[in-house]
C-alpha atoms as a PDB file:
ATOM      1  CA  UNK A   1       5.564  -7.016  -3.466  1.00  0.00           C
ATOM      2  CA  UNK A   2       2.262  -4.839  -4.327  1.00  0.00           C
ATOM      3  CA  UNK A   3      -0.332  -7.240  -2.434  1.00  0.00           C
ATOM      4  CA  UNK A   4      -3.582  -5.240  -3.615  1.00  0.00           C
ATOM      5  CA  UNK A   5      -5.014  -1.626  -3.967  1.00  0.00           C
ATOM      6  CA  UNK A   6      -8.358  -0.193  -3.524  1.00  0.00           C
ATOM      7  CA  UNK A   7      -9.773   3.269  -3.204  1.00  0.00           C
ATOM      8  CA  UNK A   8     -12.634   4.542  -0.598  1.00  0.00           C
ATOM      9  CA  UNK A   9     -14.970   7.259   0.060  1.00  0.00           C
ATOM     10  CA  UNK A  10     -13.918   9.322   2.820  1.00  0.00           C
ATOM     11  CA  UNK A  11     -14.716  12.719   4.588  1.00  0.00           C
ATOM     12  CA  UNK A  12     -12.196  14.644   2.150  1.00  0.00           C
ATOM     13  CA  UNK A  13     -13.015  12.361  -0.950  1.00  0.00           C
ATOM     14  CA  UNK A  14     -11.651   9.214  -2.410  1.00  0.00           C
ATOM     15  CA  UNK A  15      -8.857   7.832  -0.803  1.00  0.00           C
ATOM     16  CA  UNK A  16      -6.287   5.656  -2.485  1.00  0.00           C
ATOM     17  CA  UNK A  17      -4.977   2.400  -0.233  1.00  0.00           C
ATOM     18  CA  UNK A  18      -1.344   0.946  -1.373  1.00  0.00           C
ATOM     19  CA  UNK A  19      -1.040  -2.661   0.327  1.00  0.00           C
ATOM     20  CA  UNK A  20       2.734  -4.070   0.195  1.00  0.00           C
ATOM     21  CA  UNK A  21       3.697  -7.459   1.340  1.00  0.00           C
ATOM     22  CA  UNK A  22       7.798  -7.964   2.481  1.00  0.00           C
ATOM     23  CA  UNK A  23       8.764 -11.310   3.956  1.00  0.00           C
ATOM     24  CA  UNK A  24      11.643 -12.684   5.218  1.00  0.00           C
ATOM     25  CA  UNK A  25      13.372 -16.127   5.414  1.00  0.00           C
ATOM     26  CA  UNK A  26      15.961 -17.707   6.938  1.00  0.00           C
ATOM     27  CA  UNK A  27      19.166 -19.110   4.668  1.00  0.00           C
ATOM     28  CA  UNK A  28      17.541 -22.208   4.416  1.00  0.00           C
ATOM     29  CA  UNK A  29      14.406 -20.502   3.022  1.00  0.00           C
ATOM     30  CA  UNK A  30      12.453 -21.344   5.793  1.00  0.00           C
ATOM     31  CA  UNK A  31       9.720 -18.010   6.552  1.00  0.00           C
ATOM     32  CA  UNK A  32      10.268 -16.267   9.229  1.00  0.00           C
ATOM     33  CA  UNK A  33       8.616 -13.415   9.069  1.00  0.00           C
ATOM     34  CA  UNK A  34       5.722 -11.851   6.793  1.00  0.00           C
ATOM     35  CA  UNK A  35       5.240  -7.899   6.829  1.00  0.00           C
ATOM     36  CA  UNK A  36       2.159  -5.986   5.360  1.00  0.00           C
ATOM     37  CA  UNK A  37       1.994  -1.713   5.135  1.00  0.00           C
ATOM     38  CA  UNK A  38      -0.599  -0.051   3.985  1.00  0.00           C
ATOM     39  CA  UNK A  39       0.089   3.324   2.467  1.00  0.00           C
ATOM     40  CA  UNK A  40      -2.960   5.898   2.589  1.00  0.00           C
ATOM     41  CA  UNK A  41      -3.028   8.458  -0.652  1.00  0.00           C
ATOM     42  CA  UNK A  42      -4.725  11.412   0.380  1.00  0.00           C
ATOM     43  CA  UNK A  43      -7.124  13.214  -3.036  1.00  0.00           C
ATOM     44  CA  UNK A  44      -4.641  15.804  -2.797  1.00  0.00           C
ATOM     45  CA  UNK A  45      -1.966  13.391  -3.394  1.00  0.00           C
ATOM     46  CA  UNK A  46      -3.789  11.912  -6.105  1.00  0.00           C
ATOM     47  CA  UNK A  47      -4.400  14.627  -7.937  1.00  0.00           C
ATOM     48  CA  UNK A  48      -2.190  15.208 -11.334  1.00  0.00           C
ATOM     49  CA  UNK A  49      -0.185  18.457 -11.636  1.00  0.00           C
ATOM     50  CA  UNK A  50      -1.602  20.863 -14.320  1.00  0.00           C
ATOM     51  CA  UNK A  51       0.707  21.760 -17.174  1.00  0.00           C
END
């Protein structure tokens, strides 16, 4: 599940951040686990291709 996203200033220009939460649980739907990445988008990621 997208938890959040943000963007920064950084040495190479503005930086996107992707966080995603994953969990896990247990038949009985007790949690046992909760999971977050973060996923750094670089500005030359970010750009969009020229047509």
């Amino acid at each position: 599940m997208l938890k959040d996203h943000y963007e920064k200033k950084g040495r190479v220009g503005l930086l996107g951040f992707v966080v995603v939460e994953r969990s896990g649980e247990s038949p009985s739907g007790e949690r046992l686990f909760t999971m977050k990445d973060v996923a750094v988008v670089p500005p030359a990621l970010r750009k969009s291709p020229t047509t």
